[in-house]
N, C-alpha and C. Protein backbone atom coordinates (compact mmCIF):
# COMPACT_ATOMS: atom_id res chain seq x y z
N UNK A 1 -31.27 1.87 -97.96
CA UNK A 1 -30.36 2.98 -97.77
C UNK A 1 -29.69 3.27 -99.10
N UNK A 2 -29.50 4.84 -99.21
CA UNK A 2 -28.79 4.97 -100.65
C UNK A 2 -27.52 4.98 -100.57
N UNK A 3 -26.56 4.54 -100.74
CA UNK A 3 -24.93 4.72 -101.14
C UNK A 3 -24.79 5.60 -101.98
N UNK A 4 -25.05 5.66 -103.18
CA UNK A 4 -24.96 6.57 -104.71
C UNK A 4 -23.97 7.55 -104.07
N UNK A 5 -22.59 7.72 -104.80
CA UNK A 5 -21.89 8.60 -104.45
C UNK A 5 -21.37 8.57 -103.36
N UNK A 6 -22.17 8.12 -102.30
CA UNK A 6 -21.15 8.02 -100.74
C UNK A 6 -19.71 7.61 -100.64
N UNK A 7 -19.59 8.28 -99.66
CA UNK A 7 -18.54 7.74 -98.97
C UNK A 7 -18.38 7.13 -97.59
N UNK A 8 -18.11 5.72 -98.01
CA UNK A 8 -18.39 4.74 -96.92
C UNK A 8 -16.97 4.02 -96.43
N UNK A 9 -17.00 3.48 -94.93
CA UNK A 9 -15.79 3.06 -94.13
C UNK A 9 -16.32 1.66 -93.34
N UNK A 10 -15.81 0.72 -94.57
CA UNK A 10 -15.93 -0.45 -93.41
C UNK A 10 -14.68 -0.88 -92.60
N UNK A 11 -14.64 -0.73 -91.12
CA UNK A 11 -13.96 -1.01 -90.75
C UNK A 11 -13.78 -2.64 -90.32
N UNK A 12 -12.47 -3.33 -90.37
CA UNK A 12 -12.44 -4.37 -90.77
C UNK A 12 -12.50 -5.07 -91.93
N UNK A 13 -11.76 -5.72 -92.23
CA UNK A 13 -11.77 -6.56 -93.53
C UNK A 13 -12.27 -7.81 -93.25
N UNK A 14 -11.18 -8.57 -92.74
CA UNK A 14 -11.28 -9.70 -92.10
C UNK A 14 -11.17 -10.98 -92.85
N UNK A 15 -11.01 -12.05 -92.77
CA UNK A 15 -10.65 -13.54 -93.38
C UNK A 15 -11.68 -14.48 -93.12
N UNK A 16 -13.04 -14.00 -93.53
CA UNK A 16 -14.33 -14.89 -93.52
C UNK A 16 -15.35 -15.01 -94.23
N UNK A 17 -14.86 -13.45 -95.05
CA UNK A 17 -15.69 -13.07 -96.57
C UNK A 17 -17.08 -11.69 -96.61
N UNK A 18 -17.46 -11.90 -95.60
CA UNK A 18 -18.77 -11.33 -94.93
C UNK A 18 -18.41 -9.57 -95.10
N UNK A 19 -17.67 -9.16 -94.91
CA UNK A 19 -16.57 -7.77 -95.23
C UNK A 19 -16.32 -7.95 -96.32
N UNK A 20 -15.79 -8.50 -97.12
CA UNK A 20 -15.59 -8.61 -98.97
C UNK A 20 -16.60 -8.18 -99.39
N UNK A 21 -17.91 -9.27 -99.29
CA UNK A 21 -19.36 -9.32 -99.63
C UNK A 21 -20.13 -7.52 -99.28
N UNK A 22 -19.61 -7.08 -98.07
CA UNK A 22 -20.91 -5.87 -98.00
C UNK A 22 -19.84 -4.98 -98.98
N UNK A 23 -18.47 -5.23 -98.64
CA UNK A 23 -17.99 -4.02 -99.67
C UNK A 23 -18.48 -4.53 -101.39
N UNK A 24 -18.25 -5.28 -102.03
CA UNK A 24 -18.83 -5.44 -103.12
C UNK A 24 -20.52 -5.32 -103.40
N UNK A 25 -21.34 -5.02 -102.28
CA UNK A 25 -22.25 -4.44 -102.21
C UNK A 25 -22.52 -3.18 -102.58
N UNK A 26 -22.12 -2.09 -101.50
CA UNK A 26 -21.63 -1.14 -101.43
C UNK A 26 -21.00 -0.47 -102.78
N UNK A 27 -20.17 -1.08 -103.55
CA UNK A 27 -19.45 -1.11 -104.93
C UNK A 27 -20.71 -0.75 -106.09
N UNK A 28 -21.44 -2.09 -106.01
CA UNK A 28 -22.50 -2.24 -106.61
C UNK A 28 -23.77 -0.50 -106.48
N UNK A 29 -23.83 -0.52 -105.38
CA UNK A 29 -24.84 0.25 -105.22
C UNK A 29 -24.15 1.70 -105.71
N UNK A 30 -22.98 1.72 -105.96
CA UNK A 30 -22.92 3.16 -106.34
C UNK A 30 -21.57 3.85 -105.56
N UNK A 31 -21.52 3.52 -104.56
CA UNK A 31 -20.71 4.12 -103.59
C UNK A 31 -19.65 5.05 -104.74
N UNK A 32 -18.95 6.22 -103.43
CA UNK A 32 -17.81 6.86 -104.42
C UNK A 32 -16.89 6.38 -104.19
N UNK A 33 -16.97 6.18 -102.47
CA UNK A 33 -15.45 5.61 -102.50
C UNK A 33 -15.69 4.91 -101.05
N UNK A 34 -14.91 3.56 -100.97
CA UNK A 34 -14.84 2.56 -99.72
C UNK A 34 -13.73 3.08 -99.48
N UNK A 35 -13.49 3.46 -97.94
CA UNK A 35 -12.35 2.99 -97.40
C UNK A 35 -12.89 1.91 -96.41
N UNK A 36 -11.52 1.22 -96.64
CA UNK A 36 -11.11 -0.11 -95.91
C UNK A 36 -10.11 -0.25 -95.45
N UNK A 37 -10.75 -0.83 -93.54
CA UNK A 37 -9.64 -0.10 -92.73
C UNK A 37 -9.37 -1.41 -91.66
N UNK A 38 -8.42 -1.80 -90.97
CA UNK A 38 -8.30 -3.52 -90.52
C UNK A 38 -6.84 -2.52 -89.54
N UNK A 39 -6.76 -3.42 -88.19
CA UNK A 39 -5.53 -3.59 -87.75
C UNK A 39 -4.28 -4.53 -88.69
N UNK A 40 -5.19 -5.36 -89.34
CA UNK A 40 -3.80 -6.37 -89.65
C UNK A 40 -3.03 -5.63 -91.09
N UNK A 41 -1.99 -6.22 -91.44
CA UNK A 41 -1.45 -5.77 -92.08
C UNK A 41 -1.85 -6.71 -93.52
N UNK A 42 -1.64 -6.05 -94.85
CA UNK A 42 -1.83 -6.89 -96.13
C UNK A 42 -0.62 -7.91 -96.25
N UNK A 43 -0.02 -8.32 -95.61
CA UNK A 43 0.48 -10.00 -95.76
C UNK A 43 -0.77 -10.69 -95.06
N UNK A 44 -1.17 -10.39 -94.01
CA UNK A 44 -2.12 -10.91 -92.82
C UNK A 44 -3.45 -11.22 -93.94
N UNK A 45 -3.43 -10.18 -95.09
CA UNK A 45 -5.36 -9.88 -95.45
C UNK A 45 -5.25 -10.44 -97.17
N UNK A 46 -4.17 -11.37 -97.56
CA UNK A 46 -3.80 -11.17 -98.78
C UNK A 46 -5.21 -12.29 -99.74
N UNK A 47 -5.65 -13.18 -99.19
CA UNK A 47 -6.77 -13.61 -99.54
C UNK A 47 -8.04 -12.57 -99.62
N UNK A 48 -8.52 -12.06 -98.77
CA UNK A 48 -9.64 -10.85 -98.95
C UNK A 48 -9.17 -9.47 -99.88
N UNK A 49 -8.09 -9.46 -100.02
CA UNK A 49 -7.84 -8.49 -100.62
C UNK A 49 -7.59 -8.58 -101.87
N UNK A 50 -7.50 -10.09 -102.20
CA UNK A 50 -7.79 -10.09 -103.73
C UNK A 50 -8.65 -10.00 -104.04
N UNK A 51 -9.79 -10.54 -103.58
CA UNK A 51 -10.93 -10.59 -103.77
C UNK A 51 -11.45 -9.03 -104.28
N UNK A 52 -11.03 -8.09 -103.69
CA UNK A 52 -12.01 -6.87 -103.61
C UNK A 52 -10.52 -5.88 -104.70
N UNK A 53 -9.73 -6.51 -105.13
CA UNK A 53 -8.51 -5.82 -105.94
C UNK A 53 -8.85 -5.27 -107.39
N UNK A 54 -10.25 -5.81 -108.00
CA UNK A 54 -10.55 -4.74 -108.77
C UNK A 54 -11.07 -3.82 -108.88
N UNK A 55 -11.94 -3.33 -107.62
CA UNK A 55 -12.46 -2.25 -107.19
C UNK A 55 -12.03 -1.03 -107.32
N UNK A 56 -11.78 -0.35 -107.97
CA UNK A 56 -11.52 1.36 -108.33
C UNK A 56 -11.92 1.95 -107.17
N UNK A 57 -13.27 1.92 -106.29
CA UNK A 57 -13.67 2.75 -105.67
C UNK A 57 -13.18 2.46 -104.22
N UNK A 58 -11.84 1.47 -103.81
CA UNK A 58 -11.80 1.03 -102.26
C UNK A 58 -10.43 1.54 -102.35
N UNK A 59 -10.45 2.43 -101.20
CA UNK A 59 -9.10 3.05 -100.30
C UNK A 59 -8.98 2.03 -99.46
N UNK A 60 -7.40 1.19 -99.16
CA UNK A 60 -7.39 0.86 -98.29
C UNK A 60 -6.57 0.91 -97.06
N UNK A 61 -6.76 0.82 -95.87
CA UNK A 61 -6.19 1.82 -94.75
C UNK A 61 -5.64 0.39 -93.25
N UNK A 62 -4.88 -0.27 -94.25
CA UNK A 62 -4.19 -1.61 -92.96
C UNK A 62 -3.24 -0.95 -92.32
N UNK A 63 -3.00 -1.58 -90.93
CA UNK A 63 -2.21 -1.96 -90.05
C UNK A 63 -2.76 -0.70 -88.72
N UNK A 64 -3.92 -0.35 -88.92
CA UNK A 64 -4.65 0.64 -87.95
C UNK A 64 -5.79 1.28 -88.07
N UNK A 65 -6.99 1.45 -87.59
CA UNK A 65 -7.65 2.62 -87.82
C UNK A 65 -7.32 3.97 -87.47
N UNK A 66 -7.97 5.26 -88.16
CA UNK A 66 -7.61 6.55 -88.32
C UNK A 66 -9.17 6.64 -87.72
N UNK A 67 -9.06 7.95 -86.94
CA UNK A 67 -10.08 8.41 -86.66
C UNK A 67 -10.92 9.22 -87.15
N UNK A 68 -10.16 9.53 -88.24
CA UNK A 68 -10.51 10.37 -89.28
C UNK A 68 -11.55 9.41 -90.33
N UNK A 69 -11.59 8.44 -90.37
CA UNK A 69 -12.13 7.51 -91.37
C UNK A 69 -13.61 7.26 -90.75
């Protein structure tokens, strides 16, 4: 599948890595822009979210999903 330029929405982050990993995928392949979207809040996600904190291309969208995303 091509990413290049997309715009992609993983929903969920999560505290197991597996969500880090496809978004730094995703990163890799080109994408324009991740949003990243979790019920919990960033005290809740503060380990995964370092992880993925140099990413330029990730919007991120805690404490709910939007339906819009």
């Amino acid at each position: 599948m091509d990413f290049n330029n997309k715009r992609v929405t993983v929903m969920g982050l999560g505290s197991f890595g597996g969500q880090v990993a496809a978004i730094h995928f995703l990163a890799q392949c080109g994408a324009r822009e991740i949003i990243v979207t979790d019920t919990k809040s960033a005290d809740q996600l503060t380990e995964s979210l370092a992880q993925i904190a140099g990413l330029g291309c990730v919007t991120l969208r805690l404490g709910g999903h939007l339906e819009g995303d």
